[in-house]
PDB file of N, CA and C in Angstrom:
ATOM      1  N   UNK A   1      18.030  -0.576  -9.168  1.00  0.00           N
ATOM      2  CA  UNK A   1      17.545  -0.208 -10.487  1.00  0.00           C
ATOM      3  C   UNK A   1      16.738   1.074 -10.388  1.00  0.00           C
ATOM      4  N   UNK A   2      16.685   1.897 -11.273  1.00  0.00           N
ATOM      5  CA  UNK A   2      16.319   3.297 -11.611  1.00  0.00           C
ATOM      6  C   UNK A   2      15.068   3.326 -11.584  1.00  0.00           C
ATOM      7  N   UNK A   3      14.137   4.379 -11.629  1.00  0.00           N
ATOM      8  CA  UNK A   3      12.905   4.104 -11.803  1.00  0.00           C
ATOM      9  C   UNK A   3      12.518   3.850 -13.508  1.00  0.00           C
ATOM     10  N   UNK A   4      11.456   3.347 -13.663  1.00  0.00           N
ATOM     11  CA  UNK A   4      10.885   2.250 -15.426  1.00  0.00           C
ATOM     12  C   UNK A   4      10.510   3.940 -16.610  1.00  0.00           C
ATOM     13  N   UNK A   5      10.299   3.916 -17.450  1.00  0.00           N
ATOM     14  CA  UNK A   5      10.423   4.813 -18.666  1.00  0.00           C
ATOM     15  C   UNK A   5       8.402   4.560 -18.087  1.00  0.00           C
ATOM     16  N   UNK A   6       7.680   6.482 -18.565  1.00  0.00           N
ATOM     17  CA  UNK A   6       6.166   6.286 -17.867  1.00  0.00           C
ATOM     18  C   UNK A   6       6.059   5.383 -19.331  1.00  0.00           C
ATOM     19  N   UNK A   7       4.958   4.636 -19.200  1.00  0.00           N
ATOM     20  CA  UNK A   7       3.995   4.212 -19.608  1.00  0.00           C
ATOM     21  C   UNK A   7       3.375   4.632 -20.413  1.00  0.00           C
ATOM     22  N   UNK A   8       2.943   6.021 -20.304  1.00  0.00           N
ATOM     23  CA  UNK A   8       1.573   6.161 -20.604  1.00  0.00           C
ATOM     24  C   UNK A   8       2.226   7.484 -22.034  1.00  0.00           C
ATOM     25  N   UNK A   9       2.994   8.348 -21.711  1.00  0.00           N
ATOM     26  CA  UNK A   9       3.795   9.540 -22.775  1.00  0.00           C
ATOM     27  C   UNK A   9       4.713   8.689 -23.119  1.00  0.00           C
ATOM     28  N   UNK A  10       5.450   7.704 -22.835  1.00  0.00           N
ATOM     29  CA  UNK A  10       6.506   6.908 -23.287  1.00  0.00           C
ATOM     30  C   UNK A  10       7.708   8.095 -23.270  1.00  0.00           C
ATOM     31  N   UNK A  11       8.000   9.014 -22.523  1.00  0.00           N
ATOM     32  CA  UNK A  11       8.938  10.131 -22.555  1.00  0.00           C
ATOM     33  C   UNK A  11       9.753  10.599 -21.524  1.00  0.00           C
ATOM     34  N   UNK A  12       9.180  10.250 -20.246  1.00  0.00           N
ATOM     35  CA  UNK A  12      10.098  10.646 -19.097  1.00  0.00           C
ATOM     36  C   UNK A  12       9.962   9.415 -18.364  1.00  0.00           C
ATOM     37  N   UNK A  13      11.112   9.616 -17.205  1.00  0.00           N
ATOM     38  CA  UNK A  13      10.551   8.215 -15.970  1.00  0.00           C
ATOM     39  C   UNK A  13       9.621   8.515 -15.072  1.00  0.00           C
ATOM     40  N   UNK A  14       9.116   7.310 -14.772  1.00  0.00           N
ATOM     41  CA  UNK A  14       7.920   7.385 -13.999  1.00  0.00           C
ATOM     42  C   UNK A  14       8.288   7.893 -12.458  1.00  0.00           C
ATOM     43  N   UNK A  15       7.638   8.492 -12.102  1.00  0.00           N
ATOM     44  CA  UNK A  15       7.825   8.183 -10.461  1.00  0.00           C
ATOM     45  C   UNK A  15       7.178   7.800  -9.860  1.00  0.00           C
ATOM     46  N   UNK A  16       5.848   7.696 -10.749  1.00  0.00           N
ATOM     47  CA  UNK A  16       4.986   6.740  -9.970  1.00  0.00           C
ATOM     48  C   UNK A  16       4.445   5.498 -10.334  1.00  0.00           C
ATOM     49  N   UNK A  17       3.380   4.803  -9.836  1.00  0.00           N
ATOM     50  CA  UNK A  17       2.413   3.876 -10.191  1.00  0.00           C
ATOM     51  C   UNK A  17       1.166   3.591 -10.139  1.00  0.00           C
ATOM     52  N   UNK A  18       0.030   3.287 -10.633  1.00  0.00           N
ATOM     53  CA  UNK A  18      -1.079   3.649 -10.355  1.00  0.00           C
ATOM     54  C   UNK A  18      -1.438   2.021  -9.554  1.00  0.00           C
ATOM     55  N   UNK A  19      -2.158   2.889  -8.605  1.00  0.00           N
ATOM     56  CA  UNK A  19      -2.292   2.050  -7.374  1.00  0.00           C
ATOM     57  C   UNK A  19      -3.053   0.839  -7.689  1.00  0.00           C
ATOM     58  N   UNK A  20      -4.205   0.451  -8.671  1.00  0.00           N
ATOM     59  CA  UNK A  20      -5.139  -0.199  -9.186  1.00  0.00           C
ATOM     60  C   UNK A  20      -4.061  -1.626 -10.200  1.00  0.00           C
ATOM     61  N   UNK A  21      -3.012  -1.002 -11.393  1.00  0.00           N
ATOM     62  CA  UNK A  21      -3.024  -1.920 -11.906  1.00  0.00           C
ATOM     63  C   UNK A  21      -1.178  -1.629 -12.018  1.00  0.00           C
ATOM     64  N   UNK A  22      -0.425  -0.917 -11.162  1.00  0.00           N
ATOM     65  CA  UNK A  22       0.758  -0.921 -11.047  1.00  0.00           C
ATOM     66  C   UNK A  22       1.656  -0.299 -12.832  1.00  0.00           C
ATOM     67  N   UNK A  23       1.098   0.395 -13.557  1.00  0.00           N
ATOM     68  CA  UNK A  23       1.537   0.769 -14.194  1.00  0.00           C
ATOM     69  C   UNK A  23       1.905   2.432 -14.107  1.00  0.00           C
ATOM     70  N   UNK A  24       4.025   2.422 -14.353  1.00  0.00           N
ATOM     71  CA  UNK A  24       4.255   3.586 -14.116  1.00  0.00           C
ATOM     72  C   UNK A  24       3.763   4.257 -14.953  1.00  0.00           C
ATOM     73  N   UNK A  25       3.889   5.977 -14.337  1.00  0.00           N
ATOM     74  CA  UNK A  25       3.428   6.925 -15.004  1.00  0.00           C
ATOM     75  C   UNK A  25       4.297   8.204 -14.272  1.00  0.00           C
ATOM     76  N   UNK A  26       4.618   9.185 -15.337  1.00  0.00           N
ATOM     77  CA  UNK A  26       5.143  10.267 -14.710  1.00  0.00           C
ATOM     78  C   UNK A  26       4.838  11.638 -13.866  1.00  0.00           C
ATOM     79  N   UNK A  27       3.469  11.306 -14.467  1.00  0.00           N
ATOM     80  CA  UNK A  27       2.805  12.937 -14.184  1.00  0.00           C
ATOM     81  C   UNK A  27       1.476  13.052 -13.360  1.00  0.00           C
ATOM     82  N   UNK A  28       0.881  13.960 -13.132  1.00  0.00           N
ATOM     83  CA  UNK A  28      -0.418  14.095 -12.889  1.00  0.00           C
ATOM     84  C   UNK A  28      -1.303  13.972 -14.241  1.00  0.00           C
ATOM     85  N   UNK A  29      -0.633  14.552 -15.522  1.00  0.00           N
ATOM     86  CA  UNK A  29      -1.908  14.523 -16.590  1.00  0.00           C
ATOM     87  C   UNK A  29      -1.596  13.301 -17.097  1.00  0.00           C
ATOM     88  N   UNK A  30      -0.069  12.271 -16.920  1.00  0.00           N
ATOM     89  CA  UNK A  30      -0.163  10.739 -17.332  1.00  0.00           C
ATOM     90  C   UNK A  30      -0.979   9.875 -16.893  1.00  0.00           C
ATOM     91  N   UNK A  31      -1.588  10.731 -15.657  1.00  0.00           N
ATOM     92  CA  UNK A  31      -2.246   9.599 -14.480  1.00  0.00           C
ATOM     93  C   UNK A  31      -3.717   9.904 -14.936  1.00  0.00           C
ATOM     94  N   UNK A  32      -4.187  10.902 -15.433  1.00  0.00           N
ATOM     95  CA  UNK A  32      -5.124  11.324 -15.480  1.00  0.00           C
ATOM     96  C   UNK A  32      -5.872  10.495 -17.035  1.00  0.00           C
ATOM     97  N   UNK A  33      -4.698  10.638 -17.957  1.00  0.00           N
ATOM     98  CA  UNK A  33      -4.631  10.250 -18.703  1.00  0.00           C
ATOM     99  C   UNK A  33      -4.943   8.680 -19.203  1.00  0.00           C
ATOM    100  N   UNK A  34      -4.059   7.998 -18.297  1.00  0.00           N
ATOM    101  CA  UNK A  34      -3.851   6.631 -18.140  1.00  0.00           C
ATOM    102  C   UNK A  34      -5.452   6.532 -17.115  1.00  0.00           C
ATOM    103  N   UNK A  35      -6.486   7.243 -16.483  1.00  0.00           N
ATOM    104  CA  UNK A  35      -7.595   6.720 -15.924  1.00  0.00           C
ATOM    105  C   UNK A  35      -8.719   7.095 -16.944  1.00  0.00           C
ATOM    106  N   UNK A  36      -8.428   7.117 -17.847  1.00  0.00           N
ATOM    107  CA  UNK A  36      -9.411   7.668 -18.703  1.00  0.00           C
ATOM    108  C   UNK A  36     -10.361   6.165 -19.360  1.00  0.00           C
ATOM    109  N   UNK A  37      -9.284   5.432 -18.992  1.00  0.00           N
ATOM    110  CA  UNK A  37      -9.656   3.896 -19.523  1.00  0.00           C
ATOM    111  C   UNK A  37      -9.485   3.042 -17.821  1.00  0.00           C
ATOM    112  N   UNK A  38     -10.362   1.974 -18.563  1.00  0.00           N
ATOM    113  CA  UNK A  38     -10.227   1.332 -16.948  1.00  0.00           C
ATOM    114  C   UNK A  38      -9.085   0.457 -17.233  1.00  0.00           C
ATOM    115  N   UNK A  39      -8.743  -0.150 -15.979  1.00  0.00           N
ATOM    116  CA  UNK A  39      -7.678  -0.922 -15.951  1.00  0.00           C
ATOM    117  C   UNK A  39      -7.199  -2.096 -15.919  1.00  0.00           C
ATOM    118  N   UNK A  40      -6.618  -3.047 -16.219  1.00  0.00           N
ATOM    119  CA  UNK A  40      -6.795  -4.258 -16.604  1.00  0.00           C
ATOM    120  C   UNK A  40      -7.314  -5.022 -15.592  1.00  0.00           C
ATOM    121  N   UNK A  41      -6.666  -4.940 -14.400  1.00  0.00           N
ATOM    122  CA  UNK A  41      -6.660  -5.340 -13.239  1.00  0.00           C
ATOM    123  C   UNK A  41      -7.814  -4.587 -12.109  1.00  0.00           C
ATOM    124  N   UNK A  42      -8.407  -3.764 -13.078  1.00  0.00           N
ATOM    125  CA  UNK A  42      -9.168  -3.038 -11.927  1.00  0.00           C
ATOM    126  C   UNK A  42     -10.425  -3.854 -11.377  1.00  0.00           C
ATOM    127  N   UNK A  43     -10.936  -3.667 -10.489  1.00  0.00           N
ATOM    128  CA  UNK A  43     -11.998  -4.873  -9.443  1.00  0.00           C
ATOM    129  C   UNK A  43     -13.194  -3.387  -9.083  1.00  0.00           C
ATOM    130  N   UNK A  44     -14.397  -3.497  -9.385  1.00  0.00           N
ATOM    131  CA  UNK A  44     -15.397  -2.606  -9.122  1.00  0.00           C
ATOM    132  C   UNK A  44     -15.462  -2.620  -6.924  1.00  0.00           C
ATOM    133  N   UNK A  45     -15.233  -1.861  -6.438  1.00  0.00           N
ATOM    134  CA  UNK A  45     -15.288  -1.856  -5.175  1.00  0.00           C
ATOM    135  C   UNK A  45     -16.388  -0.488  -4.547  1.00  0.00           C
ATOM    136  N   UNK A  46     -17.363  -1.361  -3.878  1.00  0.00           N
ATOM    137  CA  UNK A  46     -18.841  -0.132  -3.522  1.00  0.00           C
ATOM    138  C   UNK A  46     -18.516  -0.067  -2.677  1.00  0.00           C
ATOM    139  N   UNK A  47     -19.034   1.262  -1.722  1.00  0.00           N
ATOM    140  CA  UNK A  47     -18.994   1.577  -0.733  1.00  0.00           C
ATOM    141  C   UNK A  47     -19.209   0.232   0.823  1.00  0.00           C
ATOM    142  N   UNK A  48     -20.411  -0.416   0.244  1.00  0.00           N
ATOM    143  CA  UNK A  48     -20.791  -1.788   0.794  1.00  0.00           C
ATOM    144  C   UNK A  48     -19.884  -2.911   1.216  1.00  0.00           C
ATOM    145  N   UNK A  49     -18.727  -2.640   0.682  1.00  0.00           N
ATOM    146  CA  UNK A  49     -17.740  -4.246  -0.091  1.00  0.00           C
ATOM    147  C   UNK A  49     -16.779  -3.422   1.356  1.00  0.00           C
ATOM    148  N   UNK A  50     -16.926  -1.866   1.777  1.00  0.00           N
ATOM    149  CA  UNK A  50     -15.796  -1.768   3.097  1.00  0.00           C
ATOM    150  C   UNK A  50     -16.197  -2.100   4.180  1.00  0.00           C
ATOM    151  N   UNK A  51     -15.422  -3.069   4.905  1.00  0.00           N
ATOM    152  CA  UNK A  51     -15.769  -3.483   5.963  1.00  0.00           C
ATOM    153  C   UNK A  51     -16.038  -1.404   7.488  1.00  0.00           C
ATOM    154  N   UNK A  52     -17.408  -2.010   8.084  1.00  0.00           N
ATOM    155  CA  UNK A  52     -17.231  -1.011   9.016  1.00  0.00           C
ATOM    156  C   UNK A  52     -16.488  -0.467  10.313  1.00  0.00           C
ATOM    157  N   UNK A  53     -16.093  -0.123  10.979  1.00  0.00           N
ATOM    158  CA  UNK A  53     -15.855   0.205  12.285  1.00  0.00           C
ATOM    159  C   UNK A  53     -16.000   0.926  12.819  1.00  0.00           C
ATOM    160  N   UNK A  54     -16.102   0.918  14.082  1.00  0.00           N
ATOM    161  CA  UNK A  54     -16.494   2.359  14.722  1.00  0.00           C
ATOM    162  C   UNK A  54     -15.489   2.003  15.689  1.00  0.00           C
ATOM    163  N   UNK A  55     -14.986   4.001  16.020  1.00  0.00           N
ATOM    164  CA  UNK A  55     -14.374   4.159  16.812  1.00  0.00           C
ATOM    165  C   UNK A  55     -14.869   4.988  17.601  1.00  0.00           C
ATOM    166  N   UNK A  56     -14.661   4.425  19.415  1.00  0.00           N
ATOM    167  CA  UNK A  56     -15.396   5.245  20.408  1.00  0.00           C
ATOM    168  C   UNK A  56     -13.927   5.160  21.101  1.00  0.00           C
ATOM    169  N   UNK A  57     -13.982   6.151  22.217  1.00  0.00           N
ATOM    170  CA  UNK A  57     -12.954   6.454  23.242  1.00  0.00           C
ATOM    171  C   UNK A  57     -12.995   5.121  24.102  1.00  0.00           C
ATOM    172  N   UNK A  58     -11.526   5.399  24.418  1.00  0.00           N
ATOM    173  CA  UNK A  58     -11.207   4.092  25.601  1.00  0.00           C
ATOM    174  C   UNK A  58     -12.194   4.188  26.859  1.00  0.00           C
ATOM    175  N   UNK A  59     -12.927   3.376  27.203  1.00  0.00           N
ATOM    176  CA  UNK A  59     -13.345   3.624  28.420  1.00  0.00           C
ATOM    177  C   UNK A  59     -12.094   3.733  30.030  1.00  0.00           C
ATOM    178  N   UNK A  60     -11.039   3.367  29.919  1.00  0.00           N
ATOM    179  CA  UNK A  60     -10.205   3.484  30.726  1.00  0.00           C
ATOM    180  C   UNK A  60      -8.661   3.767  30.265  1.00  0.00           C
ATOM    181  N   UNK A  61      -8.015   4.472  31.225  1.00  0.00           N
ATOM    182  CA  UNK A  61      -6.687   4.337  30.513  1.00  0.00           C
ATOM    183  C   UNK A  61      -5.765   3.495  29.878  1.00  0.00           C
ATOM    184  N   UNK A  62      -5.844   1.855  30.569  1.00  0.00           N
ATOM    185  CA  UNK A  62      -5.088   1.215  30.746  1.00  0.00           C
ATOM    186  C   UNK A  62      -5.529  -0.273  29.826  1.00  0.00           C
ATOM    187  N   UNK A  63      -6.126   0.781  28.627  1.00  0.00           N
ATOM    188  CA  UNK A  63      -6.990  -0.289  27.721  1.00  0.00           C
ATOM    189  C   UNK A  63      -5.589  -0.507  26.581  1.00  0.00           C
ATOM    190  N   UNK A  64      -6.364  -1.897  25.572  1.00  0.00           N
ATOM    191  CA  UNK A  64      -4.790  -2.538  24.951  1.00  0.00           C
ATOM    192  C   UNK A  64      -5.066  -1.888  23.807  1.00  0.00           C
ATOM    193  N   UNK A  65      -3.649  -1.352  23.118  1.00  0.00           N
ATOM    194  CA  UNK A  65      -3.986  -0.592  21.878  1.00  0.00           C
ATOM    195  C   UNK A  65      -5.404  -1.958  20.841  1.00  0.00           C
ATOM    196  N   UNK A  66      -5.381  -1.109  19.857  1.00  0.00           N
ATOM    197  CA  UNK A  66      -6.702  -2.072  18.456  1.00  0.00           C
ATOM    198  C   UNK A  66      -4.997  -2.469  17.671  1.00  0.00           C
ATOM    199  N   UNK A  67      -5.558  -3.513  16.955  1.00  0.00           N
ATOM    200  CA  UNK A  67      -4.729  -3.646  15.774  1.00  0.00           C
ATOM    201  C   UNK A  67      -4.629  -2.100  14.730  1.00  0.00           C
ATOM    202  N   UNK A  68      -5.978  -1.563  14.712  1.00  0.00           N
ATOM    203  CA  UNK A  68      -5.301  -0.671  13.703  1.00  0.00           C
ATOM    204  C   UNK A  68      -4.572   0.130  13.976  1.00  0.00           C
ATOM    205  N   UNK A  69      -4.514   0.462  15.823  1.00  0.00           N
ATOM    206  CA  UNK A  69      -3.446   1.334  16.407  1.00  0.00           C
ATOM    207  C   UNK A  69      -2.334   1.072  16.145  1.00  0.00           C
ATOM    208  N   UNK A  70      -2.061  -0.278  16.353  1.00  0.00           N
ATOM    209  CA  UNK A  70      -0.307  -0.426  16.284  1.00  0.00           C
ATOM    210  C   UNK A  70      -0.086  -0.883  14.981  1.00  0.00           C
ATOM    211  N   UNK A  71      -1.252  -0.564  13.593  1.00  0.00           N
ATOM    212  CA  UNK A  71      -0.438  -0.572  12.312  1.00  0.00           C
ATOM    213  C   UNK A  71      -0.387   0.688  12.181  1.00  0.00           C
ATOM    214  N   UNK A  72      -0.934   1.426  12.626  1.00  0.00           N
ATOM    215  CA  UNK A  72      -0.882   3.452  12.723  1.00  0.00           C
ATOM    216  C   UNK A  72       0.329   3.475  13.174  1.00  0.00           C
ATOM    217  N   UNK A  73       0.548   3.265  14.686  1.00  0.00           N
ATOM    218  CA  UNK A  73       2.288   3.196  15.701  1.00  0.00           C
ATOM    219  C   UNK A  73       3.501   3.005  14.541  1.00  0.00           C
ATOM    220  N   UNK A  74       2.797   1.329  13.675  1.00  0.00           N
ATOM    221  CA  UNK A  74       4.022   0.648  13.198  1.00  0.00           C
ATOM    222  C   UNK A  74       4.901   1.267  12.124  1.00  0.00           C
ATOM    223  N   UNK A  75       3.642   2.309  11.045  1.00  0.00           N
ATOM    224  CA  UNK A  75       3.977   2.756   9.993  1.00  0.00           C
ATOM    225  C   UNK A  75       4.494   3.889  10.187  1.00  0.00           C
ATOM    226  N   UNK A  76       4.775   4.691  11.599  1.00  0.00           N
ATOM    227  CA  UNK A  76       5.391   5.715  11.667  1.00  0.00           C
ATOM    228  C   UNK A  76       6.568   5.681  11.492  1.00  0.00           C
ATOM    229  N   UNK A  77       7.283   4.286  11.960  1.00  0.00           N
ATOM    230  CA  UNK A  77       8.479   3.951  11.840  1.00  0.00           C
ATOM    231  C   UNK A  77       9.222   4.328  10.362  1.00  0.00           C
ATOM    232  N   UNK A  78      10.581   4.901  10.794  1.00  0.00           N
ATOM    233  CA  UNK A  78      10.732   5.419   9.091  1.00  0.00           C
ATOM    234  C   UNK A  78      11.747   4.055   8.501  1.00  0.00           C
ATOM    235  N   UNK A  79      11.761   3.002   9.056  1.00  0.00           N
ATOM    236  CA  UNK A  79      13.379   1.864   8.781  1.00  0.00           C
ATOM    237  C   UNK A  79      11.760   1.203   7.928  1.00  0.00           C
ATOM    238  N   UNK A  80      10.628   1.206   8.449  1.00  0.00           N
ATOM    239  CA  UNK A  80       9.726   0.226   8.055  1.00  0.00           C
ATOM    240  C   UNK A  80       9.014   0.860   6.502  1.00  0.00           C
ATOM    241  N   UNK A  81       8.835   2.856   6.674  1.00  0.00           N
ATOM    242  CA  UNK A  81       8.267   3.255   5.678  1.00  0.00           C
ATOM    243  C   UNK A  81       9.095   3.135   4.219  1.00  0.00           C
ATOM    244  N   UNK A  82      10.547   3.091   5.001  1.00  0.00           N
ATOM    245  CA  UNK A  82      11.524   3.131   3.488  1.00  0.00           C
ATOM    246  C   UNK A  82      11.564   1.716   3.116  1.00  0.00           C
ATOM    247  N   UNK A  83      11.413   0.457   3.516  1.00  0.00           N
ATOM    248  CA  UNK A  83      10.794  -0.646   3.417  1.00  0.00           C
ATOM    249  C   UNK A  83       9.865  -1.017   2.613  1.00  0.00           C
ATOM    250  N   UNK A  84       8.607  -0.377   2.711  1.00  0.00           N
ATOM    251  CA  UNK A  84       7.571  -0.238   2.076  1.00  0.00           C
ATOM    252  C   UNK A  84       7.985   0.732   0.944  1.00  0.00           C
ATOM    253  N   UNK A  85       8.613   2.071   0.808  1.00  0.00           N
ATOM    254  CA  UNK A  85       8.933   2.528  -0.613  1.00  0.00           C
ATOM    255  C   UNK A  85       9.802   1.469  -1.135  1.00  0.00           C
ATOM    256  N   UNK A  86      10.528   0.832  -0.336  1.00  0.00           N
ATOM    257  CA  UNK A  86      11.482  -0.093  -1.849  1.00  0.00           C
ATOM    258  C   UNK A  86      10.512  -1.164  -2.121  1.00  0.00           C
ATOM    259  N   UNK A  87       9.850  -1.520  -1.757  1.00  0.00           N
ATOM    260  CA  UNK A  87       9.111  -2.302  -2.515  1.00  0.00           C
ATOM    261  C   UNK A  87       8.291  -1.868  -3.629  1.00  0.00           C
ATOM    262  N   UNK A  88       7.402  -0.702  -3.652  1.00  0.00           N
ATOM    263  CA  UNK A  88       6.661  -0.242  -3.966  1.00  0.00           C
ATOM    264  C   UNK A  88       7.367   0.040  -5.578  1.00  0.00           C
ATOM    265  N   UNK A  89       8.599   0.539  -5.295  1.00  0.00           N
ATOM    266  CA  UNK A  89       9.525   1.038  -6.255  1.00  0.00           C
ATOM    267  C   UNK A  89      10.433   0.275  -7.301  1.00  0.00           C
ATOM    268  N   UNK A  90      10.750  -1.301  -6.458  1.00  0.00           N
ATOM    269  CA  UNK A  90      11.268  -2.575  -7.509  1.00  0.00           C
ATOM    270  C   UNK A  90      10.568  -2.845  -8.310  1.00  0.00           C
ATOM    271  N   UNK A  91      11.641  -3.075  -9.343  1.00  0.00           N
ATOM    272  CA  UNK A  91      10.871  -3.753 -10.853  1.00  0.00           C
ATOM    273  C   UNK A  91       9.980  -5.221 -10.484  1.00  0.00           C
ATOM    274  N   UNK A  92      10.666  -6.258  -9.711  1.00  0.00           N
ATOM    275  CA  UNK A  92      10.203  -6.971  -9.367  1.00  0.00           C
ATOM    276  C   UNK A  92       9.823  -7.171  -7.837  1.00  0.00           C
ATOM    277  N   UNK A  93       8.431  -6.593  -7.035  1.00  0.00           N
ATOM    278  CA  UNK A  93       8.183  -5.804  -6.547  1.00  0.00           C
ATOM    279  C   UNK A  93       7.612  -7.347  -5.428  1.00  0.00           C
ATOM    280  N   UNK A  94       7.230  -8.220  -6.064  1.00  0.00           N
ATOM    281  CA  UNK A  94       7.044  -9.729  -5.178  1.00  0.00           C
ATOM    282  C   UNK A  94       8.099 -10.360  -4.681  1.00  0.00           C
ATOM    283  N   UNK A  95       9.289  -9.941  -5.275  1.00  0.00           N
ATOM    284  CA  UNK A  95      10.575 -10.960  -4.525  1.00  0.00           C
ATOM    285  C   UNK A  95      10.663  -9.769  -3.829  1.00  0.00           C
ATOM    286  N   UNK A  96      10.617  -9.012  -3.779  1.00  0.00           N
ATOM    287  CA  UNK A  96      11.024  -7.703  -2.425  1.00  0.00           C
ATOM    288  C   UNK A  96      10.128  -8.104  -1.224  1.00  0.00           C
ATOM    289  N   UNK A  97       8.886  -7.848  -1.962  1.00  0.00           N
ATOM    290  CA  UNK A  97       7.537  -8.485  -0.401  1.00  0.00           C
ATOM    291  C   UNK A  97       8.416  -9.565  -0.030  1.00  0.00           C
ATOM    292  N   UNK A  98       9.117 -11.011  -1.064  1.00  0.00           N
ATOM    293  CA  UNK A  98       9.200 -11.988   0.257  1.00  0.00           C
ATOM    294  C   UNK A  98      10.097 -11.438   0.910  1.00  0.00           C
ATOM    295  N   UNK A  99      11.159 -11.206   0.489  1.00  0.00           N
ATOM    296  CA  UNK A  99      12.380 -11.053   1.267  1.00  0.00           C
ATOM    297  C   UNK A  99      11.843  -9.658   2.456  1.00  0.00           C
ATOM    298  N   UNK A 100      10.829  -9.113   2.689  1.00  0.00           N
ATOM    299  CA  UNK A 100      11.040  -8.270   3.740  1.00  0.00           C
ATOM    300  C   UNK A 100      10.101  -8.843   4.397  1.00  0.00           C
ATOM    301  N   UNK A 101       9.398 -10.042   4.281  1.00  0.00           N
ATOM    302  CA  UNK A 101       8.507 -10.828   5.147  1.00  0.00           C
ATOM    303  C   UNK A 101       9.776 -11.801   5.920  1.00  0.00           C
ATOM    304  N   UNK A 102      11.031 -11.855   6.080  1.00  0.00           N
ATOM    305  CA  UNK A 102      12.508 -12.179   6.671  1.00  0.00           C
ATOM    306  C   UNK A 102      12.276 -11.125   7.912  1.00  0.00           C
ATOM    307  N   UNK A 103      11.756  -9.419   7.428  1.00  0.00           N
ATOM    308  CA  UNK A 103      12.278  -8.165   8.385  1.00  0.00           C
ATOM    309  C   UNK A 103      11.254  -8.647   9.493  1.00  0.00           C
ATOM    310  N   UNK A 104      11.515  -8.916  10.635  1.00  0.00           N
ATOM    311  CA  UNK A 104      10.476  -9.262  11.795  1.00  0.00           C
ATOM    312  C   UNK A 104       9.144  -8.000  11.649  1.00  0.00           C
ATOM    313  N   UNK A 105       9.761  -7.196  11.842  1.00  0.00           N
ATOM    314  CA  UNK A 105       8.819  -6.030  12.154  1.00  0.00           C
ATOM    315  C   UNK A 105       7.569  -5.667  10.838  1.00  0.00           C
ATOM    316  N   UNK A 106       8.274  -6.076   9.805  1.00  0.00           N
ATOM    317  CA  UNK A 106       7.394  -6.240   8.699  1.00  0.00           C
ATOM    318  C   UNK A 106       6.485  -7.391   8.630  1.00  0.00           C
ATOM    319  N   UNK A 107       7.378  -8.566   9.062  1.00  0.00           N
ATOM    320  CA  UNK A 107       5.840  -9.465   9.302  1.00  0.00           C
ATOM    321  C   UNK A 107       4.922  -9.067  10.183  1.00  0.00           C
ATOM    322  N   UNK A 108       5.369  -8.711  11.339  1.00  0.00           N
ATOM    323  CA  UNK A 108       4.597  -8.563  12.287  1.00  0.00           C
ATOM    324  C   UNK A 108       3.161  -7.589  11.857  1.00  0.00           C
ATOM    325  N   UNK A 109       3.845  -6.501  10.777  1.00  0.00           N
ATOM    326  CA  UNK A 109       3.083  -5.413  10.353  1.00  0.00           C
ATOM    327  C   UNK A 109       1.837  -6.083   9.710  1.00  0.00           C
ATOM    328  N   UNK A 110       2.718  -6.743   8.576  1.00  0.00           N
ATOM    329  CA  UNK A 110       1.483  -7.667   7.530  1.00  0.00           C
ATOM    330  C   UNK A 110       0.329  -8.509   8.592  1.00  0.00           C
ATOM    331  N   UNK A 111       0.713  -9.082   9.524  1.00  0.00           N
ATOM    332  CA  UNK A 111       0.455  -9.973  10.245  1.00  0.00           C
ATOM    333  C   UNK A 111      -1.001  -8.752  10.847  1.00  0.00           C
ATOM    334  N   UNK A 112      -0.878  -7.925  11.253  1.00  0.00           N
ATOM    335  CA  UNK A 112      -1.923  -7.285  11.976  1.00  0.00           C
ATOM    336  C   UNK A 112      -2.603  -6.561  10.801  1.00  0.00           C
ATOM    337  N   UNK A 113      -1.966  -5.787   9.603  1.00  0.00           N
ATOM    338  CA  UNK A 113      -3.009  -5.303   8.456  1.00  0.00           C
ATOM    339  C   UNK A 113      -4.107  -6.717   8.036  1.00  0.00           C
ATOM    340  N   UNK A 114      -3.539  -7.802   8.289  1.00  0.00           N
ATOM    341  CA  UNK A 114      -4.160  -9.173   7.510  1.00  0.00           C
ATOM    342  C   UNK A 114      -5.129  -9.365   8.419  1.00  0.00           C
ATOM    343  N   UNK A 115      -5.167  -8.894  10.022  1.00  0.00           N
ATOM    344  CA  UNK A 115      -5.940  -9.616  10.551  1.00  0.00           C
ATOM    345  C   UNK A 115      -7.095  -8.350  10.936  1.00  0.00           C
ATOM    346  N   UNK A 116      -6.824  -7.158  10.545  1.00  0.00           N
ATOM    347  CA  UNK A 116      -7.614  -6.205  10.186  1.00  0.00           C
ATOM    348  C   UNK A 116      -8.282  -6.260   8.946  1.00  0.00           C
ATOM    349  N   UNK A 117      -7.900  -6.975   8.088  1.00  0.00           N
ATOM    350  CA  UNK A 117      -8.893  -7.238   6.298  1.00  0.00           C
ATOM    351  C   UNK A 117      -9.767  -8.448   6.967  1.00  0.00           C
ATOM    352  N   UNK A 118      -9.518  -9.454   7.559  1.00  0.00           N
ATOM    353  CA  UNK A 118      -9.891 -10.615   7.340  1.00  0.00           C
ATOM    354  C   UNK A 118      -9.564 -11.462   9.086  1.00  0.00           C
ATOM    355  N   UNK A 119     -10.820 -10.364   9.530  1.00  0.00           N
ATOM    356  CA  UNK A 119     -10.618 -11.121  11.095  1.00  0.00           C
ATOM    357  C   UNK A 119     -11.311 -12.311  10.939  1.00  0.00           C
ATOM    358  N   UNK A 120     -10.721 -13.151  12.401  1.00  0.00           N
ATOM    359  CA  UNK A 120     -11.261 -14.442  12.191  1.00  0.00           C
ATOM    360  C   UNK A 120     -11.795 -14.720  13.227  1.00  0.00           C
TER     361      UNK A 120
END
């Protein structure tokens, strides 16, 4: 399926979506436009609410990558990034997530972003 008619001018297709509440939009001044109001779905997030980390050098060579390394490694992959654009890009954009939680390498991906939000 094609990309959705914007949203916001009701006049061209979107190519995009706004990251907050997933509504397309075509332009930079649709987007600009469309933030002029908050968003349905939008969640107030402070500086406070990001988890910290610090990054220092390996003390040795033969140290094991971090999780966020090998979601850095993972997303270079381009079979995985065009993955992530078709999802991003389906109308129905949750039956895509499940079905590429099937792609090993995509779970695996989710599997280490998840345990980077919400170590245990």
């Amino acid at each position: 399926m094609g990309p959705q008619q914007c949203k916001v001018c009701n006049e061209a297709k979107s190519k995009y979506k706004c990251p907050t509440c997933l509504m397309p939009y075509c332009s930079l001044v649709c987007y600009k436009k469309h933030k002029e109001t908050p968003c349905a779905t939008a969640t107030s997030v402070s500086s406070d609410d990001i988890p910290k980390t610090s990054h220092t050098a390996p003390v040795s060579g033969d140290k094991k990558p971090t999780a966020s390394e090998e979601v850095r490694d993972a997303l270079k992959n381009e079979d995985l990034q065009k993955l992530i654009c078709s999802i991003d890009n389906a109308p129905k954009a949750l039956e895509e997530l499940e079905k590429a939680m099937g792609v090993e390498a995509f779970r695996i991906l989710s599997d280490k972003v998840l345990s980077l939000v919400n170590p245990e």
